[in-house]
Protein backbone atom coordinates (compact mmCIF):
# COMPACT_ATOMS: atom_id res chain seq x y z
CA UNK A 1 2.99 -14.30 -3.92
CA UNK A 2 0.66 -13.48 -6.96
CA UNK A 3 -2.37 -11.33 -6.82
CA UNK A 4 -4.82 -10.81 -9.25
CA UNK A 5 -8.83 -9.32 -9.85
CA UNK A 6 -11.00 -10.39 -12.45
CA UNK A 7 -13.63 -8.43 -12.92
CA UNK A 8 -14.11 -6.65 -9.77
CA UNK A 9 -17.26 -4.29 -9.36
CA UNK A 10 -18.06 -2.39 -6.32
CA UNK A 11 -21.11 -0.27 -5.73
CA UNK A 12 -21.20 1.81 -2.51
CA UNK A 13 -24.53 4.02 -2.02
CA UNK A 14 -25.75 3.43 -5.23
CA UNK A 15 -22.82 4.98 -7.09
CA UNK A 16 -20.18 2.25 -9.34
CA UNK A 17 -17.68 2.96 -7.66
CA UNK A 18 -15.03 0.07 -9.39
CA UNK A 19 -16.53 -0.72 -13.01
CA UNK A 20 -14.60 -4.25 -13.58
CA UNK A 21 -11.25 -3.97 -12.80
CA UNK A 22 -8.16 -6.38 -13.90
CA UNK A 23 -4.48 -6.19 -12.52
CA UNK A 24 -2.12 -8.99 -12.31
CA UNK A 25 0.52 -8.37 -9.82
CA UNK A 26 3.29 -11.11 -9.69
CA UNK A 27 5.90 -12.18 -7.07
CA UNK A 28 7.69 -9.87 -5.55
CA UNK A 29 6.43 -6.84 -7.91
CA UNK A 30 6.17 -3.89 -6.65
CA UNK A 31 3.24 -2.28 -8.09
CA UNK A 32 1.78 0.88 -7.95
CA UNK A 33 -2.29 2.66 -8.43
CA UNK A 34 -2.05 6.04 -9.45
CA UNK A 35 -4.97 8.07 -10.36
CA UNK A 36 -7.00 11.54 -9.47
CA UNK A 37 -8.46 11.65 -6.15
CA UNK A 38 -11.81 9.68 -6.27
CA UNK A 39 -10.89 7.44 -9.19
CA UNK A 40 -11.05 4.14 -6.74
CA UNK A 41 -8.14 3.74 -6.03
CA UNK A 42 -8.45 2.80 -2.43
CA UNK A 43 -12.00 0.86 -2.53
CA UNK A 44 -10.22 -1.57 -4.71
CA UNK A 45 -7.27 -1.91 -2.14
CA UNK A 46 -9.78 -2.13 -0.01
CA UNK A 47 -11.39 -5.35 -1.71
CA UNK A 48 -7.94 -6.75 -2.10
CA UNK A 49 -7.17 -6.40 1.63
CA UNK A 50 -10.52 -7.57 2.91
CA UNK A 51 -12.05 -4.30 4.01
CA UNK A 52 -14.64 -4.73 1.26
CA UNK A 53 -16.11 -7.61 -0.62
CA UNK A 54 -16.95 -7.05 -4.24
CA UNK A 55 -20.24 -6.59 -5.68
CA UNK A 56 -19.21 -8.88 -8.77
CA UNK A 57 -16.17 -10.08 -10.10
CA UNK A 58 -13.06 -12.27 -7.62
CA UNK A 59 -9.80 -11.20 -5.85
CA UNK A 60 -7.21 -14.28 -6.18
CA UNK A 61 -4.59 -14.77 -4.07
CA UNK A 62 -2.10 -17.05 -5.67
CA UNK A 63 -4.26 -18.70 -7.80
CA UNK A 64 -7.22 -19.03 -5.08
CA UNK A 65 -10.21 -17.50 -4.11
CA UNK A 66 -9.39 -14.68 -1.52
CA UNK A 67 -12.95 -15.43 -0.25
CA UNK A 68 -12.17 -19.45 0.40
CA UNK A 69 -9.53 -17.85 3.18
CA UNK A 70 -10.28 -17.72 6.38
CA UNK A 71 -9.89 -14.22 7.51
CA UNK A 72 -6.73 -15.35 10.05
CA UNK A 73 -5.36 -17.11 7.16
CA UNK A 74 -5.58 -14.67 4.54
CA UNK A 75 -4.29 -12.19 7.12
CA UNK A 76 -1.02 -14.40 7.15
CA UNK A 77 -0.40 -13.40 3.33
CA UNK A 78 -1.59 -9.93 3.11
CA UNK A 79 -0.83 -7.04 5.66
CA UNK A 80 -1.36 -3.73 4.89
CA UNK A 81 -0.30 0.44 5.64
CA UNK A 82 -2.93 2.53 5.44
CA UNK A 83 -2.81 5.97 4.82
CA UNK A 84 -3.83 7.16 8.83
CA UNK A 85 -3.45 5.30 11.97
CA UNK A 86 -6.73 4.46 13.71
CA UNK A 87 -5.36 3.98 17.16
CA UNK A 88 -5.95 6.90 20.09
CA UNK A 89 -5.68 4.92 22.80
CA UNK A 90 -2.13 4.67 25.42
CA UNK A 91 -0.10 2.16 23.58
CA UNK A 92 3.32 1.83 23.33
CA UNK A 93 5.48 1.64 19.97
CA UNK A 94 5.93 -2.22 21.01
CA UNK A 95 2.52 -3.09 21.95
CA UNK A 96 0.93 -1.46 18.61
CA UNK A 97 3.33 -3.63 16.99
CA UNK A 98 2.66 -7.27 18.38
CA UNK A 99 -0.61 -6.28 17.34
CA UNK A 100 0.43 -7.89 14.15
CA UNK A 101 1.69 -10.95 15.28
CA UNK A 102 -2.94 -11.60 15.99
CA UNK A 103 -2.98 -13.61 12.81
CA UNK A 104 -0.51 -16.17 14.54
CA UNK A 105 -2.03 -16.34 18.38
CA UNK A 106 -5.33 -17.76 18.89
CA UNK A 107 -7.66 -16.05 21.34
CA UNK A 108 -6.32 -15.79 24.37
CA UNK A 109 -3.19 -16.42 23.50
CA UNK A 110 -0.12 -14.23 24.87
CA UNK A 111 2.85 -13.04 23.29
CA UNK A 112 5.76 -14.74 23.73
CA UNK A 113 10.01 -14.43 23.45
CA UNK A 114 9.43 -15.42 19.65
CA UNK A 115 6.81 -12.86 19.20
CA UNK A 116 8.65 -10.24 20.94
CA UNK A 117 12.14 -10.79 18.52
CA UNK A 118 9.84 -10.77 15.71
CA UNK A 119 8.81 -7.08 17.16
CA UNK A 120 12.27 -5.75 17.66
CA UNK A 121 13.39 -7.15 14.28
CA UNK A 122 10.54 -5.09 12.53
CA UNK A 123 11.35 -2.31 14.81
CA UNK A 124 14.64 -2.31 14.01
CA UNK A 125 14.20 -2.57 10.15
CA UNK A 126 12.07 0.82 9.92
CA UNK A 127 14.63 2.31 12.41
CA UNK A 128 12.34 2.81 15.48
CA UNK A 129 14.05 0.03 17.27
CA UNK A 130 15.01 2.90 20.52
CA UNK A 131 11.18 4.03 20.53
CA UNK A 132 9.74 0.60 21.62
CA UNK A 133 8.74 2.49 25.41
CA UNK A 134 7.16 5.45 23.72
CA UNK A 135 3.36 6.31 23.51
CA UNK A 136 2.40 5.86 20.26
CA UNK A 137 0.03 9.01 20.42
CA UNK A 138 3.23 10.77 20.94
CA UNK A 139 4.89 10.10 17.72
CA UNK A 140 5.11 12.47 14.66
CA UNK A 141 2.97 11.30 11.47
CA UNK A 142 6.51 10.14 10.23
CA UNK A 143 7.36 7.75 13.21
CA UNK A 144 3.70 6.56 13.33
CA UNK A 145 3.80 5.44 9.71
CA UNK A 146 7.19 3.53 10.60
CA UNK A 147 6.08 2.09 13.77
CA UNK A 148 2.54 0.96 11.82
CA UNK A 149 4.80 -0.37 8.50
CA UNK A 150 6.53 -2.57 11.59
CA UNK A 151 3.13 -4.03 12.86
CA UNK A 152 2.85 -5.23 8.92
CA UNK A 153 6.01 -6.39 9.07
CA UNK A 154 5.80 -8.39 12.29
CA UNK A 155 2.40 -10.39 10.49
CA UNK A 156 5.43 -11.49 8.54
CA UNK A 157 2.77 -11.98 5.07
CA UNK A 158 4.73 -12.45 1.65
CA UNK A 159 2.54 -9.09 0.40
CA UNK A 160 1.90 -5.73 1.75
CA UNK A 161 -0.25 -3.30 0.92
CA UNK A 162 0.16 0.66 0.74
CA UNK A 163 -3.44 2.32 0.86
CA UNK A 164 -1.31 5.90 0.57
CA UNK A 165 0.58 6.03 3.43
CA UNK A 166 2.99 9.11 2.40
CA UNK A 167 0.16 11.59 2.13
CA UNK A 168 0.70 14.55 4.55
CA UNK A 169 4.19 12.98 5.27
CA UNK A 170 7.32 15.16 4.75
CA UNK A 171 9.52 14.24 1.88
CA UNK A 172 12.06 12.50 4.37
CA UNK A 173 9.37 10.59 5.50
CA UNK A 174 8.08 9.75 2.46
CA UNK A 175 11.39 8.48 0.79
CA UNK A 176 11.93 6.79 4.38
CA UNK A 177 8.97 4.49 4.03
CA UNK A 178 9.22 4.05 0.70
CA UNK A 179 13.08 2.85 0.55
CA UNK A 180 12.30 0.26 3.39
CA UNK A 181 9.09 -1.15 1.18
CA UNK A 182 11.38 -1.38 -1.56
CA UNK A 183 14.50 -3.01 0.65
CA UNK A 184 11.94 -5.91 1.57
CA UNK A 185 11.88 -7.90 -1.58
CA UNK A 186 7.73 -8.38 -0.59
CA UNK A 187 4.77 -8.16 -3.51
CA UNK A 188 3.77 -5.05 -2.86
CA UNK A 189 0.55 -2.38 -3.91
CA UNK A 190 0.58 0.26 -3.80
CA UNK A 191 -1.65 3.46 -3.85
CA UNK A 192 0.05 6.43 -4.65
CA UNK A 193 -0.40 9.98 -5.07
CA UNK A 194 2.98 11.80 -5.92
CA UNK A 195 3.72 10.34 -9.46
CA UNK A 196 7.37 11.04 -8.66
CA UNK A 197 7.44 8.73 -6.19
CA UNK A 198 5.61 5.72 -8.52
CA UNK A 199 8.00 6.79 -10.40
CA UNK A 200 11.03 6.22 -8.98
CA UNK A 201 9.99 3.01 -6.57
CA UNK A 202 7.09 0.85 -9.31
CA UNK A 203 7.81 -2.10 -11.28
CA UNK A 204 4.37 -1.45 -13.33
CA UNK A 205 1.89 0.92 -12.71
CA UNK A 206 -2.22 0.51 -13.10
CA UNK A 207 -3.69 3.95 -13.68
CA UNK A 208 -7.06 4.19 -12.45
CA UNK A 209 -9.74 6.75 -14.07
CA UNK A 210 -13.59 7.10 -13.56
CA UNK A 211 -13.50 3.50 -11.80
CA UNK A 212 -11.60 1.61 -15.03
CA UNK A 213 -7.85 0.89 -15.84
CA UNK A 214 -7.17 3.73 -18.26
CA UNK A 215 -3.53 2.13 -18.34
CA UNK A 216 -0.84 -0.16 -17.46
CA UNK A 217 2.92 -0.88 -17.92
CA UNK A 218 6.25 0.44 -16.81
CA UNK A 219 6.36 4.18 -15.43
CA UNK A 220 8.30 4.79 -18.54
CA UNK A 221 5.67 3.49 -20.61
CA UNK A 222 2.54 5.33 -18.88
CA UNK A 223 3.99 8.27 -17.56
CA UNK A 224 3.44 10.71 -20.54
CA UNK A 225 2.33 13.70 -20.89
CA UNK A 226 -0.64 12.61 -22.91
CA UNK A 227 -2.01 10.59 -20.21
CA UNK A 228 -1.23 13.08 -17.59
CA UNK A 229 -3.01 15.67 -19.32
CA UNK A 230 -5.66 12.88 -19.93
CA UNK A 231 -6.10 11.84 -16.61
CA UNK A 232 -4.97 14.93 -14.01
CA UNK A 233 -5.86 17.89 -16.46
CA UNK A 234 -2.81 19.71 -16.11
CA UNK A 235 0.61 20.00 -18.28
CA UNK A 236 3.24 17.98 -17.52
CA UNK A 237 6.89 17.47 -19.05
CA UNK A 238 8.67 14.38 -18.41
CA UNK A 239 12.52 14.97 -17.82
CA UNK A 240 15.23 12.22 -17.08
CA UNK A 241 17.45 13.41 -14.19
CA UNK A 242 21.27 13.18 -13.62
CA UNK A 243 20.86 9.49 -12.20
CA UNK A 244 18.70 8.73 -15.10
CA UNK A 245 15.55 8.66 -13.37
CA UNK A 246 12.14 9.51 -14.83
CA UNK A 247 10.89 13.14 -13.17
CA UNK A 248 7.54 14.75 -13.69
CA UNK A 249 7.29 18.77 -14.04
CA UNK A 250 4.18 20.30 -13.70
CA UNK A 251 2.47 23.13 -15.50
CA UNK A 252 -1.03 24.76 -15.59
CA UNK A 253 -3.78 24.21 -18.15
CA UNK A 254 -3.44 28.15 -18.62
């Protein structure tokens, strides 16, 4: 599945908060949106995965307007992780997850033996396949993230979206979720904080500065220290590691 924004503007209490933004994401790239905190990063996930409609400027979803979709049809192509859980309520691991089988059922409709294989395949996949009984309330952050990356799953959509959903993980966690994003062979966004991490799981990466793309390309190509000292204000020295992977060592301005 292709994704792509022309243009996209979004102004939220008066403040331009995405200034015309343009990514191309193709099939089965996984692509990541780095950037300091309150660059808009997220607000333009946010218009990709419905959450938000731009203020100018088009999302496209394989070549069509996202807003021509219906919202259960556009639901069948894009599912998304976001970066905390919103549920509080009682429910099970395997309830929260046919949750994302919705986009399939029409009102009313109940789950049935197809919808619950589709479950414990996605359960199974992120390795939470013996907690289907627990209460999801119950879970650490790391198991919630899993059991909520299964609910995308079971939407079974040819592109997920990550609005940050390492942050405040532990590193197991975090290289746990990622791993299994990359292991799908899905087009994937993502928003991510640890440059490490885009790093070491991004095709391309968009950075994002001030509402604009400041940059694009391989991690080898942005991730310099130029542009981190550009972008984060800090030192940086970029290392190649035993496995010849790209690293990122940080330093003080001082």
């Amino acid at each position: 599945m292709e994704i792509r924004t022309d243009a996209v503007r979004m102004n939220l209490g008066g403040n331009k908060i995405l200034k015309g933004i343009d990514i191309n994401v193709g099939s089965r790239e996984f692509i990541g949106v780095i950037g300091p905190n309150g660059c808009g990063k997220s607000t333009l996930l946010k218009c990709i995965y419905r959450v938000l409609h731009p203020t100018e400027g088009a999302v496209m979803l394989d070549g069509n307007l996202l807003s021509s979709y219906r919202v259960r049809e556009s639901a069948k192509k894009v599912a998304v992780v976001a970066q905390h859980s919103p549920v509080e309520f009682e429910f099970t691991v395997l309830e929260i997850v046919l949750m994302g089988r919705s986009p399939h059922k029409r009102a009313l409709d109940r789950d049935n033996a197809e919808d619950y294989e589709i479950a414990y395949k996605a359960l199974d996949t992120v390795g939470m396949g013996e907690f289907e009984k627990r209460v999801f309330t119950t879970l650490s952050g790391g198991e919630r993230q899993r059991v909520m990356l299964a609910q995308a799953l079971t939407q079974q959509t040819p592109c997920l979206i990550l609005d940050e959903p390492t942050n405040h993980l532990d590193i197991k966690y975090q290289l746990q979720i990622m791993d299994i994003v990359k292991g799908l062979n899905l087009t994937v966004i993502a928003a991510i904080h640890d440059l490490n991490l885009a790093a070491m799981y991004c095709d391309r990466l968009y950075v994002m500065q001030d509402g604009l793309i400041a940059a694009e390309g391989t991690p080898a190509e942005v991730l310099t220290e130029d542009l981190i000292r550009t972008i984060y204000e800090v030192r940086a020295e970029i290392i190649t590691d035993s496995r010849g992977r790209l690293r990122v060592l940080y330093a003080p301005m001082a």
